[in-house]
C-alpha atoms as a PDB file:
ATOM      1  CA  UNK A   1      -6.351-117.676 -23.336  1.00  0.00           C
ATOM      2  CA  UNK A   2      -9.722-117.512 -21.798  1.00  0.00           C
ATOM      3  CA  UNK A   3      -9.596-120.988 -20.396  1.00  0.00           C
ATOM      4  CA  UNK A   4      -6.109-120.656 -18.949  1.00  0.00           C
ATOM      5  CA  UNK A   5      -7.926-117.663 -16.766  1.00  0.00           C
ATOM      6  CA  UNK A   6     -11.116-119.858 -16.280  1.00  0.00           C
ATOM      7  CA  UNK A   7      -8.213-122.565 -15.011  1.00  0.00           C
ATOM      8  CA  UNK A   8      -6.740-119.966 -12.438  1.00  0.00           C
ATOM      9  CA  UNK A   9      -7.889-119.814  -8.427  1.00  0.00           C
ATOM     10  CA  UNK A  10      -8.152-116.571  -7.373  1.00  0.00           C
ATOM     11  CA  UNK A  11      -5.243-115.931  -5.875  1.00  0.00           C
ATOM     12  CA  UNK A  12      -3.773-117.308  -8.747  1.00  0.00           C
ATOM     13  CA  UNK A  13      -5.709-114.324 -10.723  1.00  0.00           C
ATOM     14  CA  UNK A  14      -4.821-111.967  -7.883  1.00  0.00           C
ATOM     15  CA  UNK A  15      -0.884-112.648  -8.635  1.00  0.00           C
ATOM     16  CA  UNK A  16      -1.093-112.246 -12.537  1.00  0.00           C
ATOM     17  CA  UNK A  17      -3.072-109.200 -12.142  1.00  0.00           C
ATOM     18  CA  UNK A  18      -0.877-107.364  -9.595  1.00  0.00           C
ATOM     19  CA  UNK A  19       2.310-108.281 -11.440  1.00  0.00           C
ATOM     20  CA  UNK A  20       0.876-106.723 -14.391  1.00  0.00           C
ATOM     21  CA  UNK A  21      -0.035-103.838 -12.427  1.00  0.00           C
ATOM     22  CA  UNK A  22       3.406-103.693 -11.255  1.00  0.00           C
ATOM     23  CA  UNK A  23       5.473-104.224 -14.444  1.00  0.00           C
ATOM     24  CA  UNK A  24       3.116-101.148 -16.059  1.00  0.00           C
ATOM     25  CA  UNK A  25       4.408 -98.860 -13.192  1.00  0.00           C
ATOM     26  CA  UNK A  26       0.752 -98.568 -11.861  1.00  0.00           C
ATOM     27  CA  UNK A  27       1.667-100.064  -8.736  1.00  0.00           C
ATOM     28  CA  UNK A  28       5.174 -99.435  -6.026  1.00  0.00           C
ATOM     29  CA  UNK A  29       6.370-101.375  -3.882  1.00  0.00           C
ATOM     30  CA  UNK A  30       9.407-101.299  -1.598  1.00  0.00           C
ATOM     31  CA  UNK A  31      12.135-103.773  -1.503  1.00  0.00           C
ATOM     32  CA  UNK A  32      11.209-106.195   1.043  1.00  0.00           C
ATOM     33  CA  UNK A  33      12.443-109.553   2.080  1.00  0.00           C
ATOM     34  CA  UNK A  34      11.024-112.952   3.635  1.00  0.00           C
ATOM     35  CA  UNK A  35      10.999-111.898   6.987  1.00  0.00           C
ATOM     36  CA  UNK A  36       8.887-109.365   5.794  1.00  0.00           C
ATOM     37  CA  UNK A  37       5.813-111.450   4.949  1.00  0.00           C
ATOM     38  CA  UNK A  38       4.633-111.752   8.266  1.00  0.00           C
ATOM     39  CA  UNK A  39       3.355-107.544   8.062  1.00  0.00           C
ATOM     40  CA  UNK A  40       1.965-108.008   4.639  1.00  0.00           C
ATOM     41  CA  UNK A  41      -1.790-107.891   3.845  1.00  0.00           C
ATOM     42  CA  UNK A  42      -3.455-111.763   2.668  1.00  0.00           C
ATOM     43  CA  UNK A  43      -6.650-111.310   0.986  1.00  0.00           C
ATOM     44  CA  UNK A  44      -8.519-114.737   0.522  1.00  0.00           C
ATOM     45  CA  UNK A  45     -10.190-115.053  -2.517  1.00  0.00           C
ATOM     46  CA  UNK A  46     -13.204-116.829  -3.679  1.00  0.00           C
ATOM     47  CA  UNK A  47     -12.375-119.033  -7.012  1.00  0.00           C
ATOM     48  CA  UNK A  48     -15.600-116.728  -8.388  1.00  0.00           C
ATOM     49  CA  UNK A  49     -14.487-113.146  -7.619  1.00  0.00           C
ATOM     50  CA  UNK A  50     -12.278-111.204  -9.126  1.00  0.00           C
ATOM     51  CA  UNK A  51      -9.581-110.191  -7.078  1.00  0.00           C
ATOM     52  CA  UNK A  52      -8.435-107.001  -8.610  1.00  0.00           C
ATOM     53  CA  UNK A  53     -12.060-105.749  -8.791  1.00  0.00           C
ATOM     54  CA  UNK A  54     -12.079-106.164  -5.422  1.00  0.00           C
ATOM     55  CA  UNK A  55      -9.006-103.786  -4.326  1.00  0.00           C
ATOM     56  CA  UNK A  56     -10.018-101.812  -6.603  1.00  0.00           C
ATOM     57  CA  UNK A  57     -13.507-101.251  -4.471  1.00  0.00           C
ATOM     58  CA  UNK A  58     -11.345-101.367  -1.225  1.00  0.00           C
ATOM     59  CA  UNK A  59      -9.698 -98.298  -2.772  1.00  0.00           C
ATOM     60  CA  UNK A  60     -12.782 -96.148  -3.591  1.00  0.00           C
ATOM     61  CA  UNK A  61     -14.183 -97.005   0.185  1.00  0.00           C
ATOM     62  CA  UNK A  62     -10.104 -95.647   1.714  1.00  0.00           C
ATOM     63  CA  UNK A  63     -10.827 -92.213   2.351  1.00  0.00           C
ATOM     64  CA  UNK A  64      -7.234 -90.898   2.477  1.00  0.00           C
END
């Protein structure tokens, strides 16, 4: 399985690891629709980073 996540972009990585997030309950989100997308955050990714370790550090720097 390793080298199907070696395979992946990073956004590729970014979608498998928030869908996880969000089929374990860790993670809400509101019913939205395609005219939606417009107001919704885009992170690009470098193929080398790992996207979820980067929210996650985007969290710990939120202060709310």
């Amino acid at each position: 399985m390793s080298s199907l996540l070696e395979a992946e972009s990073g956004s590729e990585r970014w979608v498998h690891a928030s869908t996880h997030l969000v089929a374990q309950g860790k993670i809400k989100l509101k019913p939205v629709t395609a005219a939606d997308r417009h107001s919704m955050p885009h992170y690009e990714v470098a193929e080398d980073v790992d996207p979820l370790a980067l929210l996650l550090a985007e969290r710990e720097e939120d202060e709310r």
